[in-house]
N, C-alpha and C. Protein backbone atom coordinates (compact mmCIF):
# COMPACT_ATOMS: atom_id res chain seq x y z
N UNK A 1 -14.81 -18.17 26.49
CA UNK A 1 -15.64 -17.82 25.35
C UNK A 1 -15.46 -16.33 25.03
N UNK A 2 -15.63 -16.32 23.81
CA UNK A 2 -14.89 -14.70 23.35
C UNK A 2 -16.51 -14.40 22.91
N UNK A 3 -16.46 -13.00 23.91
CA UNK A 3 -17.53 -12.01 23.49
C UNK A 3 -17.67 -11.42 22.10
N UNK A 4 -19.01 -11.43 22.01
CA UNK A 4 -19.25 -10.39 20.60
C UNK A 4 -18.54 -9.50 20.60
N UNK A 5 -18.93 -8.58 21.68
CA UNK A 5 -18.21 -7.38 21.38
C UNK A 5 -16.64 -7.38 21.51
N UNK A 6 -16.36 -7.85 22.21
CA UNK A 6 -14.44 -8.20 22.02
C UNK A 6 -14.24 -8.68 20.96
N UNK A 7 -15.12 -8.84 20.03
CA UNK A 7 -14.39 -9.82 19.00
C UNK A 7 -14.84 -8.92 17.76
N UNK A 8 -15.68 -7.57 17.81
CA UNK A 8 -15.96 -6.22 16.97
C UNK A 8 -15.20 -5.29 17.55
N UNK A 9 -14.32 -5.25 18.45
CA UNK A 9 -13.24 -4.57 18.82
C UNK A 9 -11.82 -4.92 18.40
N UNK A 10 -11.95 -5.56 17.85
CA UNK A 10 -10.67 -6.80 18.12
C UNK A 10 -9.71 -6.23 16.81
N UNK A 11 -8.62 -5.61 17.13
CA UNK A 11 -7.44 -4.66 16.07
C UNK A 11 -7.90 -5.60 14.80
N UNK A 12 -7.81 -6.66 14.03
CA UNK A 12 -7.78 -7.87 13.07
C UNK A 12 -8.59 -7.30 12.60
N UNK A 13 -10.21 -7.36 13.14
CA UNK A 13 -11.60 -7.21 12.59
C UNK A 13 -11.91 -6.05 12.22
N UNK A 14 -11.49 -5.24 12.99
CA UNK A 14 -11.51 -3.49 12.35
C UNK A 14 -10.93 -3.02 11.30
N UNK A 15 -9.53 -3.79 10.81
CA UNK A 15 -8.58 -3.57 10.12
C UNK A 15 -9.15 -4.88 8.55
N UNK A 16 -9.49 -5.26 9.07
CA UNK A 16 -10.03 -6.51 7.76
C UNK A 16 -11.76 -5.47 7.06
N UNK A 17 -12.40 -5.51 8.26
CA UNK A 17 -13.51 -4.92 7.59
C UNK A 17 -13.62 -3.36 7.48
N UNK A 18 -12.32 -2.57 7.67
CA UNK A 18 -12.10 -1.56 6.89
C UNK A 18 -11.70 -1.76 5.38
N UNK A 19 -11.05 -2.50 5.35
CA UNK A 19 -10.84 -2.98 4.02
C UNK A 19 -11.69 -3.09 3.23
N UNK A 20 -12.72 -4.01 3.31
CA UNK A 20 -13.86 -4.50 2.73
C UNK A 20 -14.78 -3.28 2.74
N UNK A 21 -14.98 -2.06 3.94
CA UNK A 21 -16.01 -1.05 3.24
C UNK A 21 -15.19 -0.47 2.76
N UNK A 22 -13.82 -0.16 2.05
CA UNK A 22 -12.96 0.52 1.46
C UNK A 22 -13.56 0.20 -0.35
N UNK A 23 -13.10 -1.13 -0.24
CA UNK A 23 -13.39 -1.75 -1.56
C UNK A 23 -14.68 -2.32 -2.18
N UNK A 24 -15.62 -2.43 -1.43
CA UNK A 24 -16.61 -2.57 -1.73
C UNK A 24 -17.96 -1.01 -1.60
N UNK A 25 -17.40 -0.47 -0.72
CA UNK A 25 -18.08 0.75 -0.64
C UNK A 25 -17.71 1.98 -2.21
N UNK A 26 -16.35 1.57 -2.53
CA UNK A 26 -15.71 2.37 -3.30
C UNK A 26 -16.39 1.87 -4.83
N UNK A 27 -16.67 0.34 -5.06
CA UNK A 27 -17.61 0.11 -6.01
C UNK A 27 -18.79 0.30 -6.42
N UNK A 28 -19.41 0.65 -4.59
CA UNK A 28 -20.76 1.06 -5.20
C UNK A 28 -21.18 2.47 -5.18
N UNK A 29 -20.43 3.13 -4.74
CA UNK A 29 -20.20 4.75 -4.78
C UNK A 29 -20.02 4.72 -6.33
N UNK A 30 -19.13 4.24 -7.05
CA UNK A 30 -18.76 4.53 -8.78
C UNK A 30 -19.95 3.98 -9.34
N UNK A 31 -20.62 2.85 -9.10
CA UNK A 31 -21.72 2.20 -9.72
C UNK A 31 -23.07 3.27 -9.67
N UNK A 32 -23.07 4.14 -8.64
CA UNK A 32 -24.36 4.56 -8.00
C UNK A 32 -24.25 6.13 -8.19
N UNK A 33 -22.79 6.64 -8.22
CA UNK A 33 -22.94 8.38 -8.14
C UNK A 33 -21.73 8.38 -8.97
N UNK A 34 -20.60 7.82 -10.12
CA UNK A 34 -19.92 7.81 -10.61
C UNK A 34 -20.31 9.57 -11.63
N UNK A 35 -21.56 8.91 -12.32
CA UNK A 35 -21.93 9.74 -13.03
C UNK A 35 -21.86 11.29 -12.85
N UNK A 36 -22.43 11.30 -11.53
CA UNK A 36 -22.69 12.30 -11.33
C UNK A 36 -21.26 12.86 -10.63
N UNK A 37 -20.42 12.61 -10.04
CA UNK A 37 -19.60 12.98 -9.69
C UNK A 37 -18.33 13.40 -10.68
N UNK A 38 -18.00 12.43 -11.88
CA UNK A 38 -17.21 12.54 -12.64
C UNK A 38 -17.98 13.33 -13.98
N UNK A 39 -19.23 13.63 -14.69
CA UNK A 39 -19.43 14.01 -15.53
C UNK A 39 -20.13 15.16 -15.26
N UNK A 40 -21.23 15.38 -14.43
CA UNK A 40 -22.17 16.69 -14.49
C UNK A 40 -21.57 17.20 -13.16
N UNK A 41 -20.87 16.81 -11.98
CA UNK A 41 -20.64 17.41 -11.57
C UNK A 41 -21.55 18.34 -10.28
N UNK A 42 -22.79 17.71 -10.21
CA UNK A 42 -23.81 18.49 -9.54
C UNK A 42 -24.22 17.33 -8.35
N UNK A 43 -23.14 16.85 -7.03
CA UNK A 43 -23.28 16.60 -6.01
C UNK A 43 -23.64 17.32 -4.97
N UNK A 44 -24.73 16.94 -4.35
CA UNK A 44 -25.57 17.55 -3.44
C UNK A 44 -24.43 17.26 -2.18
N UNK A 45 -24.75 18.01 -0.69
CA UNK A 45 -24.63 17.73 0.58
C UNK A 45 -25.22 16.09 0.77
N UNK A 46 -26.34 16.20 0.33
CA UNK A 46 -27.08 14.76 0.53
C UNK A 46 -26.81 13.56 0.10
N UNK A 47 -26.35 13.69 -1.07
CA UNK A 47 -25.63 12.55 -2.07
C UNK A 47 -24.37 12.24 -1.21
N UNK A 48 -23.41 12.88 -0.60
CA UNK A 48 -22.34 12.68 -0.23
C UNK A 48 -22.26 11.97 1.21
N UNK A 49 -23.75 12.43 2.19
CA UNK A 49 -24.13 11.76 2.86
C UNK A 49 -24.42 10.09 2.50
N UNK A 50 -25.29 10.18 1.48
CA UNK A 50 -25.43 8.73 1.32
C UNK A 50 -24.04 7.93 1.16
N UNK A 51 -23.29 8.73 0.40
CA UNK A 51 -21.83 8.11 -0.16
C UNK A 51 -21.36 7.34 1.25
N UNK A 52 -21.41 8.13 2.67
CA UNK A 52 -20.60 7.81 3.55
C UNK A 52 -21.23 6.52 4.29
N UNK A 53 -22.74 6.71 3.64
CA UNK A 53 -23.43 5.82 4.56
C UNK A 53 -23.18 4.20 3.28
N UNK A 54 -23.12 4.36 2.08
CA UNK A 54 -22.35 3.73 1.27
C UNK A 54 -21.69 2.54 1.86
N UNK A 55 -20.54 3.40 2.32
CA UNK A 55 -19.22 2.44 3.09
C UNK A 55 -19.39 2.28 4.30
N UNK A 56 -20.43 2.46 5.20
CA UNK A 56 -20.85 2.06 6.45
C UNK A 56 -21.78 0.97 6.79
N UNK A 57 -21.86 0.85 5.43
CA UNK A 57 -22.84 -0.79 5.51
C UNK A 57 -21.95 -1.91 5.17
N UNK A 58 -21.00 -1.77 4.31
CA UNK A 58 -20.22 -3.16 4.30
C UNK A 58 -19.15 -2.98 5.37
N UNK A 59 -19.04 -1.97 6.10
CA UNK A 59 -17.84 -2.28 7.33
C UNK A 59 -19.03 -2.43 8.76
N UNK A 60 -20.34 -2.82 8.75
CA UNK A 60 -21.21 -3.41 9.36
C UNK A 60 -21.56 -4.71 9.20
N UNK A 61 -21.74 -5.10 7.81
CA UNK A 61 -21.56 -6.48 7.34
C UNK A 61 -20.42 -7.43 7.57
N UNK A 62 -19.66 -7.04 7.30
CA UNK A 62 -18.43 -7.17 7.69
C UNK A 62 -17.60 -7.99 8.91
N UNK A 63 -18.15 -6.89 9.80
CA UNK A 63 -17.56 -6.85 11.32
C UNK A 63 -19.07 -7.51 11.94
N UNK A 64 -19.91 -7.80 11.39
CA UNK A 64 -20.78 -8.59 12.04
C UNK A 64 -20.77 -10.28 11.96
N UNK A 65 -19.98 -10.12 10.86
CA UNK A 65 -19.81 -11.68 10.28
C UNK A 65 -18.70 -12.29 11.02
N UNK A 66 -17.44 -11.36 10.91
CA UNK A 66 -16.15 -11.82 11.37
C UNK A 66 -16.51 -12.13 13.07
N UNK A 67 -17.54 -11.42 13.70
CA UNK A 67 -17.70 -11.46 15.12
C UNK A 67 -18.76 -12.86 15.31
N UNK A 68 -19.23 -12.79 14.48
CA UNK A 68 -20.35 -14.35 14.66
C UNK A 68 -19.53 -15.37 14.33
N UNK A 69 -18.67 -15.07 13.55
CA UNK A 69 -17.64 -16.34 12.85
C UNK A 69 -16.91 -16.93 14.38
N UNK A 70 -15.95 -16.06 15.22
CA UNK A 70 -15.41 -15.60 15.97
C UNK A 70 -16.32 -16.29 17.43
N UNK A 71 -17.11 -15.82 17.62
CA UNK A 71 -18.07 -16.18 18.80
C UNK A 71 -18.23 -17.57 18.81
N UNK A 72 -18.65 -18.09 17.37
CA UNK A 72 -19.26 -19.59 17.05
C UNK A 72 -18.22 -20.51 17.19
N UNK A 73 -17.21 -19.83 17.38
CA UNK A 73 -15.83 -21.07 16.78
C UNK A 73 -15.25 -20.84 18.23
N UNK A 74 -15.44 -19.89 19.18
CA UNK A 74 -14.49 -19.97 20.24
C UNK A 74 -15.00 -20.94 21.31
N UNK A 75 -15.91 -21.25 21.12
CA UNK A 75 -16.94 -21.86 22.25
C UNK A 75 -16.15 -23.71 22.40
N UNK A 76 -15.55 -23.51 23.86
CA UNK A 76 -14.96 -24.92 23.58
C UNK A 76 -14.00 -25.31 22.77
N UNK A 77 -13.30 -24.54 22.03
CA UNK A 77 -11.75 -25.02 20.92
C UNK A 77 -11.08 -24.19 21.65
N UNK A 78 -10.21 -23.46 22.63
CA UNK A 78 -9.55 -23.13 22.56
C UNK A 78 -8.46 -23.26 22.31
N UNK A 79 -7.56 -22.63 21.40
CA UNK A 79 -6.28 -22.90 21.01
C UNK A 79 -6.32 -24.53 19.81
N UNK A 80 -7.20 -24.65 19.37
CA UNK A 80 -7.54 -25.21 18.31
C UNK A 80 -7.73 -24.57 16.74
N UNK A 81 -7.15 -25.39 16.22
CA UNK A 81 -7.75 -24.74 14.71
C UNK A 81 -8.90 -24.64 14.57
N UNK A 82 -9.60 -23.68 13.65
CA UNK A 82 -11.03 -23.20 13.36
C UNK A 82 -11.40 -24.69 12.40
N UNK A 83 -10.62 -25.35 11.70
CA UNK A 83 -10.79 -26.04 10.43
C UNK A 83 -10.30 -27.44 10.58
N UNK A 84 -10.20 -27.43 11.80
CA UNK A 84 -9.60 -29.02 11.97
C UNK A 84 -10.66 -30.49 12.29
């Protein structure tokens, strides 16, 4: 049985849900501080904080899902398809 945490370590899952806070963090950064970043120009220290914390929630979402996905499916299939 594959551990949680081996399976939020796991090269795949880090590299998949970097992705996802890449592209989804990057949408809501433009949705949420676009304005202010591209037109007035008056970004705080604090704003930029949030920005980072932004993309630290969908590479939490993310890597929490792929690891429950991961955990739930290893139990007893080994070397089985997930979908069979």
């Amino acid at each position: 049985m594959k551990t949680f945490f081996a399976a939020v370590t796991e090269k795949s899952t880090v590299i998949m849900s970097a992705k996802v806070a890449l592209f989804v963090g990057s949408i809501l950064s433009l949705i949420n501080y676009g304005d202010r970043i591209f037109l007035y120009h008056d970004m705080l220290i604090l704003d930029w904080i949030k920005i980072a914390v932004t993309y630290c929630v969908p590479y939490c979402v993310a890597t929490y899902g792929a690891a429950k996905f991961a955990t739930k499916h290893s139990v007893g299939k080994k070397g089985a398809a997930f979908f069979s």
